[in-house]
Protein backbone atom coordinates (compact mmCIF):
# COMPACT_ATOMS: atom_id res chain seq x y z
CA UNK A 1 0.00 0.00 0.00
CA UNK A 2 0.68 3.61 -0.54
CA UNK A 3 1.00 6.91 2.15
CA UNK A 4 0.35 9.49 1.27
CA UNK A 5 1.93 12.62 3.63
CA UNK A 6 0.38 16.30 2.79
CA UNK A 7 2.83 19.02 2.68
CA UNK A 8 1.20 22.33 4.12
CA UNK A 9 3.35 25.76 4.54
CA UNK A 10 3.98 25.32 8.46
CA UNK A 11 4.71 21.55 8.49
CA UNK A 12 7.23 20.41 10.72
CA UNK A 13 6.35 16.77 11.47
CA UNK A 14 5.88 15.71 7.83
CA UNK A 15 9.68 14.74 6.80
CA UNK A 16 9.27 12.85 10.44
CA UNK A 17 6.52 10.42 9.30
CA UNK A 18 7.71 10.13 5.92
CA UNK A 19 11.00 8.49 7.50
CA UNK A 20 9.10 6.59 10.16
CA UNK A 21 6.39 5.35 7.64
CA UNK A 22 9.76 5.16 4.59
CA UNK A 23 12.65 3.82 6.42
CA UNK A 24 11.44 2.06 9.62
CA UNK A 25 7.90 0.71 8.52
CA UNK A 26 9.13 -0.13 4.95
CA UNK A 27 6.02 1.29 3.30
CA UNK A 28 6.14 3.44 0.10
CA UNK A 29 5.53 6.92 0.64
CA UNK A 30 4.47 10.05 -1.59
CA UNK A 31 4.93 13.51 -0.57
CA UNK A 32 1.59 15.42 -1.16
CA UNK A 33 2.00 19.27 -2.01
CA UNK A 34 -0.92 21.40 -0.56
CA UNK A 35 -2.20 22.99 -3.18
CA UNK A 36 -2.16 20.02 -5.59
CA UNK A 37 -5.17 18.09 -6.22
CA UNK A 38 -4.51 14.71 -7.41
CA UNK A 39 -4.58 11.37 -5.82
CA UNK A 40 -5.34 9.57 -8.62
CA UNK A 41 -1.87 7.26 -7.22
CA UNK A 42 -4.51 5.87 -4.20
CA UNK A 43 -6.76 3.30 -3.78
CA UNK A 44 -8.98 2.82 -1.24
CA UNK A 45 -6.60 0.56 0.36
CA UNK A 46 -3.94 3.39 0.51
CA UNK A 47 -3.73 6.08 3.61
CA UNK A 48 -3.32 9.79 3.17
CA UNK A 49 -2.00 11.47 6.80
CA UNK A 50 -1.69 15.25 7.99
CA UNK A 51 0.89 15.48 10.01
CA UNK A 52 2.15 17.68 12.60
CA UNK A 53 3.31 21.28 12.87
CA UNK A 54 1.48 24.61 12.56
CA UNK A 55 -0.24 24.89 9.30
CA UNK A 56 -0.03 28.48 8.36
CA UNK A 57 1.31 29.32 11.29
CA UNK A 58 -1.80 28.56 13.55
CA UNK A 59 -3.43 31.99 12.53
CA UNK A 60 -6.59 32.11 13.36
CA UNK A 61 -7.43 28.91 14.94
CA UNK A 62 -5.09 25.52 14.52
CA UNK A 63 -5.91 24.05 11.22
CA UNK A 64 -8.54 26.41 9.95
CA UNK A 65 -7.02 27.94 6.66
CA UNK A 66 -5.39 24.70 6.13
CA UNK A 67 -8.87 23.22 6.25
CA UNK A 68 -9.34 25.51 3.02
CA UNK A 69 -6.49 24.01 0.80
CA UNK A 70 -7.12 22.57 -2.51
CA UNK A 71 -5.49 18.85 -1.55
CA UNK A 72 -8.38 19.16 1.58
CA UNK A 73 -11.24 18.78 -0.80
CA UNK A 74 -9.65 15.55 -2.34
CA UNK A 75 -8.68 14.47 0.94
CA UNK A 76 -12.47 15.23 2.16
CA UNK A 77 -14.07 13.18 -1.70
CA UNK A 78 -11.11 10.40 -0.50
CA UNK A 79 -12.37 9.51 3.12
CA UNK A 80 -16.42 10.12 1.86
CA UNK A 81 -15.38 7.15 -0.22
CA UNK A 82 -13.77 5.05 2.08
CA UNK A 83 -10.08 5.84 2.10
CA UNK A 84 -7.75 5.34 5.17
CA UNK A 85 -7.17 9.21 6.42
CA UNK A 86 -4.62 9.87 9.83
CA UNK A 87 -4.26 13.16 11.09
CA UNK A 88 -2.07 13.45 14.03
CA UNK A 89 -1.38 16.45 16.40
CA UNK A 90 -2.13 19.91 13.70
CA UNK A 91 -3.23 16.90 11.49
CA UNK A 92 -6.12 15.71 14.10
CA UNK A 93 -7.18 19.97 14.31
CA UNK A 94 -7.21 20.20 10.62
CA UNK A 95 -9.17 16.46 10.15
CA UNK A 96 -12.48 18.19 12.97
CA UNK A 97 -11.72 21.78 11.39
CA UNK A 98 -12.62 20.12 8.08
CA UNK A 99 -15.88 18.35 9.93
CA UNK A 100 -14.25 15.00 9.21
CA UNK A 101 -14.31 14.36 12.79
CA UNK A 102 -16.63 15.29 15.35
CA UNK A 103 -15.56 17.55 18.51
CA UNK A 104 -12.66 20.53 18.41
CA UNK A 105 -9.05 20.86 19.98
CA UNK A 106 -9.06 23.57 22.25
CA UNK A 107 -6.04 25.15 24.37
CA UNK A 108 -4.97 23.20 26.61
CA UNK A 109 -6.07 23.78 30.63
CA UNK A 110 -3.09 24.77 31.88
CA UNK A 111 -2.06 27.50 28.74
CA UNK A 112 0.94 26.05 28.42
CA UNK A 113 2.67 24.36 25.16
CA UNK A 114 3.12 20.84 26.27
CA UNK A 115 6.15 18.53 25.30
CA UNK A 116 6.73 15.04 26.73
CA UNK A 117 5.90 11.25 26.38
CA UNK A 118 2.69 9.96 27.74
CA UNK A 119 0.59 7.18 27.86
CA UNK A 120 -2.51 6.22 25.72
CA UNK A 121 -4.02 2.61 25.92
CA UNK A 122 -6.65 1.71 23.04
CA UNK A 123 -9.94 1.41 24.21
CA UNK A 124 -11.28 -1.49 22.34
CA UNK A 125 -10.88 -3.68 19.27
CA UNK A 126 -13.60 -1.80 17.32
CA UNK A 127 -11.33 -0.13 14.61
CA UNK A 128 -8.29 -1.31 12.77
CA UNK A 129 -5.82 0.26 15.42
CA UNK A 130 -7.24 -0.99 18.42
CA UNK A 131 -7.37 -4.39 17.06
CA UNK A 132 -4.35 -4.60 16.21
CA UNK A 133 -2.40 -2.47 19.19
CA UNK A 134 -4.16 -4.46 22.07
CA UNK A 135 -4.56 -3.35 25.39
CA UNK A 136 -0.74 -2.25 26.38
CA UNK A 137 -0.02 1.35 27.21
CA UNK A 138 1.66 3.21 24.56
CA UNK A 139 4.62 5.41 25.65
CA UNK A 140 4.34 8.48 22.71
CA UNK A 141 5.16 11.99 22.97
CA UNK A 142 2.59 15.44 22.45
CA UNK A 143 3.97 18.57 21.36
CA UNK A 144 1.01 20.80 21.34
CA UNK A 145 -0.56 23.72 22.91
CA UNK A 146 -4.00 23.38 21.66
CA UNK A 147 -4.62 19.60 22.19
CA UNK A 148 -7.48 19.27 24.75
CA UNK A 149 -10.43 17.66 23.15
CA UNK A 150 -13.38 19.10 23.84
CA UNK A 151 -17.08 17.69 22.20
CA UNK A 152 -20.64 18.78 23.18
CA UNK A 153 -22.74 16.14 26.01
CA UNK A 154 -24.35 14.54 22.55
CA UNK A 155 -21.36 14.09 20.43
CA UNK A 156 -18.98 12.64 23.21
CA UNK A 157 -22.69 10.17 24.05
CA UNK A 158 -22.44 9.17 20.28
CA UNK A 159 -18.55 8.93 20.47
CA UNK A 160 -18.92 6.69 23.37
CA UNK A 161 -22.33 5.14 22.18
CA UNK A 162 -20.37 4.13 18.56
CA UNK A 163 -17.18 2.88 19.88
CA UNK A 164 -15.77 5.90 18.09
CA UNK A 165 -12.81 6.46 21.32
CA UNK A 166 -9.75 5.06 20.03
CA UNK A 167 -7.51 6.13 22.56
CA UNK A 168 -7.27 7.82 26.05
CA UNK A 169 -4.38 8.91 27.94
CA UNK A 170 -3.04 6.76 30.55
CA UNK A 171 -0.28 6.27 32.77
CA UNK A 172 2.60 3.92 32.58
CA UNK A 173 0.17 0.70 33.86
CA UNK A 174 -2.76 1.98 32.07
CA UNK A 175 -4.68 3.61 34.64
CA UNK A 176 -7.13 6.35 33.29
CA UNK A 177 -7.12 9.06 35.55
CA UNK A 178 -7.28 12.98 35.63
CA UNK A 179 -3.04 12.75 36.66
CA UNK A 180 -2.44 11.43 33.36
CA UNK A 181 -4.47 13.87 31.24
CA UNK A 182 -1.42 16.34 29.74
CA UNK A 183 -3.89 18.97 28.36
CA UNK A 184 -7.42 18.72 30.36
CA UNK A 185 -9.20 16.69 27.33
CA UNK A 186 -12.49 15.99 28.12
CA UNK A 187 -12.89 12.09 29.26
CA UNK A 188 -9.19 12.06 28.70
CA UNK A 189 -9.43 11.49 25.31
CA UNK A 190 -6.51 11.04 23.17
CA UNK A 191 -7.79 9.79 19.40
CA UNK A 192 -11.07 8.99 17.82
CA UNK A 193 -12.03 7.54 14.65
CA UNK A 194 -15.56 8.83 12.71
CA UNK A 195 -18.47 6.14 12.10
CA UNK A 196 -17.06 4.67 9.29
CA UNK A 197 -13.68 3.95 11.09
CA UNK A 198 -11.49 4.88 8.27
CA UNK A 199 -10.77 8.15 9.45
CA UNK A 200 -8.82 8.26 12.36
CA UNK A 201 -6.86 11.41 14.35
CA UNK A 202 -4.84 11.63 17.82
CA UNK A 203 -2.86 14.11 19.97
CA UNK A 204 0.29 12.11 20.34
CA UNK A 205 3.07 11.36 17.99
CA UNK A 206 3.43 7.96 16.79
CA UNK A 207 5.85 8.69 14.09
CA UNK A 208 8.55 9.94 16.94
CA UNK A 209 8.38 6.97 18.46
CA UNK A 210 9.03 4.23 15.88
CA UNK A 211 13.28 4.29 15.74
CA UNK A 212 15.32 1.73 17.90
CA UNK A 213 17.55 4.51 18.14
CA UNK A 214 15.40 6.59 19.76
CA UNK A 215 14.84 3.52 22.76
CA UNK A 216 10.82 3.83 21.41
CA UNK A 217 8.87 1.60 19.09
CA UNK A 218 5.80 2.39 20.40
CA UNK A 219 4.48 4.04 17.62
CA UNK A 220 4.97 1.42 15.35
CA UNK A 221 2.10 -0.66 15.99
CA UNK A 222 -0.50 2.20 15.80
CA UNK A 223 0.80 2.43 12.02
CA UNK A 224 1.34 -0.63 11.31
CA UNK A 225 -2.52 -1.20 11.65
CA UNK A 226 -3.09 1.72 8.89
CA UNK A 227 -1.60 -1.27 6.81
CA UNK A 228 -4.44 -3.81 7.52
CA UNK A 229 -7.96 -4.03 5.87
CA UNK A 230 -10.75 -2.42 7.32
């Protein structure tokens, strides 16, 4: 299969996941220009991902001109029609700024830029990275400032209600408390996947924690399962 990483002015996590996804995961990856158009190259077996950074310099609110681009309205037709889509950190804003995921990402409680590991345990086997990450706690870093996940009393009752929680922050022996919430999300949630659980977007960074080198593969298994069938 193909990834597909989108290039927007602001990026700073996107040569990161092309090496994790390139030279640890093995998996071909193409470098996706914002204001191109075309993913003809993908099937609906492939994955496009946002990734991290501050689109146009956060102006405004975190993600919302880069909602606007030209490769968001493919990106938008591609998940409609089934396609695997990952946003992670600026990626996850852009993905509920787009209304491809319900809820927002807010600043976080403590106005303070956040940058450490944590932990996030999967909350179920209902979508392809739960399945296939199982129930261990995850160490991955955040790097945000706006990363507290905040949804209305209906849309986190639907969230919960459609098994749409992918992951929740933890700590080290995956205990979900208020201690190990690093932003104040609401329910302590970390990643969530939309109804047709192709389209998934989290805080954390799994791509900067997939190198031996590093002394964290953690991140590894949460892309790995963007390589499985839904």
């Amino acid at each position: 299969m193909k990834f597909g990483v989108i290039v927007f002015p602001g990026s700073n996590c996107d040569r990161d996941m092309m090496h994790a996804l390139r030279d640890d995961l093995k998996q071909e990856v193409v470098m996706l220009w914002h204001k191109d158009r075309d993913l003809s190259m993908f099937t609906t077996d492939d994955c496009i991902v946002l990734p991290g950074g501050f689109s146009y310099g956060d102006y405004l609110r975190c993600g919302a001109l880069a909602r606007f681009s030209p490769m968001m309205e493919s990106v938008i037709d591609f998940a409609n029609r089934g396609g695997k889509v990952l946003g992670v950190c600026n990626g996850f804003q852009i993905l509920c700024e787009a209304g491809l995921l319900p809820g927002a990402l807010l600043q976080n409680d403590h106005q303070k830029f956040t940058c450490k590991n944590v932990y996030i345990k999967s909350e179920g086997k209902n979508n392809l990275m739960g399945e296939y990450v199982g129930t261990k706690p995850l160490k991955i870093p955040v790097a945000h400032g706006e990363g507290r996940y905040y949804a209305d009393a209906p849309t986190l009752k639907q969230l919960h209600d459609n098994k749409q929680i992918v992951f929740r922050y933890c700590d080290e022996h995956g205990e979900v408390h208020i201690n190990s919430n690093p932003n104040g999300a609401m329910n302590n949630i970390a990643g969530i996947c939309n109804e047709g659980r192709n389209v998934f977007g989290m805080m954390p960074h799994p791509e900067r924690a997939t190198a031996e080198v590093l002394n964290n593969i953690d991140g590894k298994a949460i892309l790995m399962a963007l390589t499985h069938s839904n």
